[in-house]
Protein backbone atom coordinates (compact mmCIF):
# COMPACT_ATOMS: atom_id res chain seq x y z
CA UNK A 1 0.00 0.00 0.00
CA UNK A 2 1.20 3.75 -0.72
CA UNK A 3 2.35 5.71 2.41
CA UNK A 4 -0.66 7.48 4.71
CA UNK A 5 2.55 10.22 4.96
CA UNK A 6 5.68 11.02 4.69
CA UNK A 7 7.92 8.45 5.65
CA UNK A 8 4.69 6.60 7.37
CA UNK A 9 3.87 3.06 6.16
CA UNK A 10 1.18 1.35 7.70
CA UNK A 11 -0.15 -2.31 6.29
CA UNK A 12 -2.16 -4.98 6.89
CA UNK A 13 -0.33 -8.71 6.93
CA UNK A 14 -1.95 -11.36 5.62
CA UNK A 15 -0.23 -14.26 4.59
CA UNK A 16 2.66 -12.74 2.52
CA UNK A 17 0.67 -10.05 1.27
CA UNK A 18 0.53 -6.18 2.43
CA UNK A 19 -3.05 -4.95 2.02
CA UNK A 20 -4.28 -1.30 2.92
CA UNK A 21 -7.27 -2.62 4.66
CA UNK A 22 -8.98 -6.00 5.95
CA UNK A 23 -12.73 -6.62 6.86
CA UNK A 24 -13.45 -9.20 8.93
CA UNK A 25 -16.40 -11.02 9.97
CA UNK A 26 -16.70 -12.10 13.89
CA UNK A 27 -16.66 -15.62 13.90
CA UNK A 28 -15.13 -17.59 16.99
CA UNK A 29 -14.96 -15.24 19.96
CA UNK A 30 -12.51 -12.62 18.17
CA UNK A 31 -10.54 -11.27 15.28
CA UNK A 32 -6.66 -10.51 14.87
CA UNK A 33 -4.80 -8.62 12.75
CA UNK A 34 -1.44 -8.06 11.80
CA UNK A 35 -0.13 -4.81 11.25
CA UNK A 36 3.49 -3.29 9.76
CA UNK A 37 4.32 -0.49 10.65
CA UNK A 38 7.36 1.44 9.05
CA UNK A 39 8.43 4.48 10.08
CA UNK A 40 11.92 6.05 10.96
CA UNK A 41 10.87 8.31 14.08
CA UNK A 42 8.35 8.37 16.68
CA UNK A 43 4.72 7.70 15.49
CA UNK A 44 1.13 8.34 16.69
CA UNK A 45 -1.23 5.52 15.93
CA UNK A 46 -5.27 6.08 16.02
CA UNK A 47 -7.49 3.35 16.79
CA UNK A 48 -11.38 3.61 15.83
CA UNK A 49 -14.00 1.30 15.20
CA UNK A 50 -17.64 1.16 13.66
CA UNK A 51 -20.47 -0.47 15.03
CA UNK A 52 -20.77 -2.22 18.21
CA UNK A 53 -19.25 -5.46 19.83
CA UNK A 54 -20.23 -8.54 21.48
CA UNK A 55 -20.86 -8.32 25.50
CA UNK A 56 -17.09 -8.77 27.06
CA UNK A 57 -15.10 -8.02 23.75
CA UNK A 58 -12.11 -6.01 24.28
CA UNK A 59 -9.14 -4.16 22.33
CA UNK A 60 -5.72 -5.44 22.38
CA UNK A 61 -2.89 -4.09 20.51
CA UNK A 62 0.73 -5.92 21.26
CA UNK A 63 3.82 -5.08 20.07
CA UNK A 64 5.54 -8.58 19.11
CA UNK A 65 9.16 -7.48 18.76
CA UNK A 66 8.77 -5.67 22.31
CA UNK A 67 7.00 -8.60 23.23
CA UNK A 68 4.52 -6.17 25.59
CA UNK A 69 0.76 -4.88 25.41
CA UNK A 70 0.62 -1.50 24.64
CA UNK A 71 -1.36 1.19 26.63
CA UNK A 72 -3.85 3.47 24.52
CA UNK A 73 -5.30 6.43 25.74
CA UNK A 74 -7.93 8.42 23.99
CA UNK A 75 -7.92 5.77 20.97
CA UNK A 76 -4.38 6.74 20.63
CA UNK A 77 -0.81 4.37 20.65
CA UNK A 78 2.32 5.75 20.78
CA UNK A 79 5.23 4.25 18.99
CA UNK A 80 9.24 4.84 19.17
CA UNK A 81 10.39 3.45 16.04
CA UNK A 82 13.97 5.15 16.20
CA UNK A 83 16.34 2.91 15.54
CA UNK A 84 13.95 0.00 14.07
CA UNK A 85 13.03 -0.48 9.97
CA UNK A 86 9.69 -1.45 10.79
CA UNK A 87 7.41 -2.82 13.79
CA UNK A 88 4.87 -5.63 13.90
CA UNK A 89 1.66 -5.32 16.04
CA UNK A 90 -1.15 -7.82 16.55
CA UNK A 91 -4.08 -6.20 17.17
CA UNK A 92 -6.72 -8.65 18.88
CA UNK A 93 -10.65 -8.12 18.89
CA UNK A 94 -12.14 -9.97 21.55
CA UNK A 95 -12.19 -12.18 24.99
CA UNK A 96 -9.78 -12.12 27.39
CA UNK A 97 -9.57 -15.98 27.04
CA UNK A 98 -9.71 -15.10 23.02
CA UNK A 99 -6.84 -13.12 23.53
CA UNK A 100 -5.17 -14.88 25.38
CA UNK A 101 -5.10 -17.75 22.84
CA UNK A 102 -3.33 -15.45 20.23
CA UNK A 103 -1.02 -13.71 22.48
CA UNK A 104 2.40 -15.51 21.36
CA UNK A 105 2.79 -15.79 25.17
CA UNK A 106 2.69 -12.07 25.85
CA UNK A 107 1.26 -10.72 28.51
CA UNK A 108 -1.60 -8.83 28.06
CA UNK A 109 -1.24 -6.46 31.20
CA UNK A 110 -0.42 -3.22 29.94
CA UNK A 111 2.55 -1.83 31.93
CA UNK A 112 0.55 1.84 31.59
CA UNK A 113 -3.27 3.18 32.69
CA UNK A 114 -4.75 3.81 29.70
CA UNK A 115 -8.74 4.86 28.06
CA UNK A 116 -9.76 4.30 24.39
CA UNK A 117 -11.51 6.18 22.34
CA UNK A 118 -15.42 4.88 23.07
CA UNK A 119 -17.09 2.63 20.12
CA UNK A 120 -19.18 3.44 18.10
CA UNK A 121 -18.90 7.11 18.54
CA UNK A 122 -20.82 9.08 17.96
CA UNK A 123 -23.56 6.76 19.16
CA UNK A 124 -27.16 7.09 19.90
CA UNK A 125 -27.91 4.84 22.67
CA UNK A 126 -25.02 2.35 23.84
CA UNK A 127 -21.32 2.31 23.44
CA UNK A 128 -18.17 0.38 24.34
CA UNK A 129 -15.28 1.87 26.64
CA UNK A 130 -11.72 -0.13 26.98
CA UNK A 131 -9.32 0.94 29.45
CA UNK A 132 -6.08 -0.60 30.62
CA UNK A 133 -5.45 -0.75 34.56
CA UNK A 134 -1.56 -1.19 35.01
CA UNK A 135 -1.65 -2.27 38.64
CA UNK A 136 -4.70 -2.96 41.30
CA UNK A 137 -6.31 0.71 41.87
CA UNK A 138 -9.33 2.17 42.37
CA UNK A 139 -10.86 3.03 38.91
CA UNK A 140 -13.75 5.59 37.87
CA UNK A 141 -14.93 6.58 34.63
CA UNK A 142 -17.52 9.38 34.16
CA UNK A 143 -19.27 11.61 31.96
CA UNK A 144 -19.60 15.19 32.14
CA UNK A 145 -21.88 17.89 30.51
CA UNK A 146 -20.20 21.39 28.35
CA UNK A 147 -20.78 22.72 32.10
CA UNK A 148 -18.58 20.25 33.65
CA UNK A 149 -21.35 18.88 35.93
CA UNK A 150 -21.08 14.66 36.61
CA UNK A 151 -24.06 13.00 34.68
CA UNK A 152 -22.67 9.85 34.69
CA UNK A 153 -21.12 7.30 36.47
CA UNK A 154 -19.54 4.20 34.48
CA UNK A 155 -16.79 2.63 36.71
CA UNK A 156 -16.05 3.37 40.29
CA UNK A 157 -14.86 0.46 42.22
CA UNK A 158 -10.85 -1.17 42.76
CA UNK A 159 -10.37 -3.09 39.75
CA UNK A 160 -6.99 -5.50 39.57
CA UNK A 161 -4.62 -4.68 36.60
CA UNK A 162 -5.82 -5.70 33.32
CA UNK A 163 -7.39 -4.64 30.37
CA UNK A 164 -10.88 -4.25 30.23
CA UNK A 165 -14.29 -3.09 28.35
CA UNK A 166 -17.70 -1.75 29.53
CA UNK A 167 -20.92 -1.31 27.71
CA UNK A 168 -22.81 2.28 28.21
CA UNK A 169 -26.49 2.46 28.21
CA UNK A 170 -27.23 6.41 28.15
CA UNK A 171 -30.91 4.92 29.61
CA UNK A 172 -34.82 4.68 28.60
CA UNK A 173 -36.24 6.85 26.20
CA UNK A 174 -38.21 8.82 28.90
CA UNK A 175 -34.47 9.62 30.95
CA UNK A 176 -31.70 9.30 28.53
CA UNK A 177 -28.89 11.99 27.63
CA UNK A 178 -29.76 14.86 25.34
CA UNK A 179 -27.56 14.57 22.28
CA UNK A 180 -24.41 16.66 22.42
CA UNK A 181 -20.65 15.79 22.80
CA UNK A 182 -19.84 15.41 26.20
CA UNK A 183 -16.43 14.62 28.31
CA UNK A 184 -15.74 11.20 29.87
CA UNK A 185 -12.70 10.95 32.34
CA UNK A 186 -10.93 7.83 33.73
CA UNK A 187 -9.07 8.16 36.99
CA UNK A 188 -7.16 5.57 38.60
CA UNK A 189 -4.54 6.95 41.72
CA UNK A 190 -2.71 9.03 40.14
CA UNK A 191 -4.01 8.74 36.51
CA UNK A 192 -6.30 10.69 35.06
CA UNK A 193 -7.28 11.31 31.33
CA UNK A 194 -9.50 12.55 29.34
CA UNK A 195 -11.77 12.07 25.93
CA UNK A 196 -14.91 13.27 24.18
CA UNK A 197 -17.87 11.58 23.64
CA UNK A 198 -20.67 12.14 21.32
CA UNK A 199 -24.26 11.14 21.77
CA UNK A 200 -26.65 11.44 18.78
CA UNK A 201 -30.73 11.29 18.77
């Protein structure tokens, strides 16, 4: 596939073909893919999805020369390629015994707290949130109005280390969330990010 930029070279694996893109259909508890990445420098990967997935299902992207599971935050993965002609990734779409299966023996802790970008989004009535917990902590996620008033309470409980993925009802007809883009923030001890949500009607 032609470069996305300068320098930036970003394909799908499969088999001993390069492709520029790969559907998939969800069959057996998950999907992974194989990704090359080439790049001289430092690069910022984005991670979105379409669509909705089954109850459970979560995102996890490993680097297999690293031989580690890398953190996202805000649908984001950050890469230091200095030094390296290119970098494989396996990026796994499902259980955590799915994933597990695929791993190559990695382990699928990230090292690093971390919140993805919710999917779908924007949404109208449910979405999926993954975030990474690097070591046992006491986790919240919630939602906040243009005003920065709390409307909404996801997560808030100690959660062990480990990657995980929640499904958001915004609620009934008669008492859901106006449509609007709103903030949703993960804390965890220290940690604390940000991203922005958007709800459609």
């Amino acid at each position: 596939p032609p470069p996305i930029a300068a320098n930036i070279n970003v394909s799908v694996r499969d088999g001993g073909e390069k492709l520029m893109r790969s559907y998939e259909q969800w069959v057996g508890g998950g999907k992974v893919w194989e990704l090359t990445i080439e790049h001289a420098e430092e690069a910022v990967l984005q991670f979105a999805t379409s669509g909705s997935m089954p109850q459970g299902a979560g995102l996890y992207i490993l680097d297999l020369d690293a031989r580690r599971a890398l953190p996202y935050s805000g649908g984001e993965v950050r890469l230091d390629n200095r030094g390296l002609k290119e970098r494989s990734l396996r990026v796994i779409i499902g259980s955590a015994a799915f994933a597990g299966k695929h791993s190559n023996g990695i382990d699928l802790t990230p090292r690093e707290f971390g919140l993805a970008q919710n999917f779908p989004n924007p949404f109208r009535e449910h979405t999926t949130i993954s975030y990474t917990v690097a070591e046992p902590s006491h986790v919240s996620i919630e939602v906040y109005n243009r005003l920065g008033e709390r409307v909404a309470t996801i997560v808030d409980g100690w959660s062990e280390a480990g990657a995980f993925a929640v499904d958001w009802h915004t609620g009934s007809p008669a008492g859901r969330m106006p449509a609007g883009t709103y903030v949703l923030r993960m804390q965890a001890g220290s940690f604390s990010t940000t991203s922005n949500i958007t709800i459609l009607r």
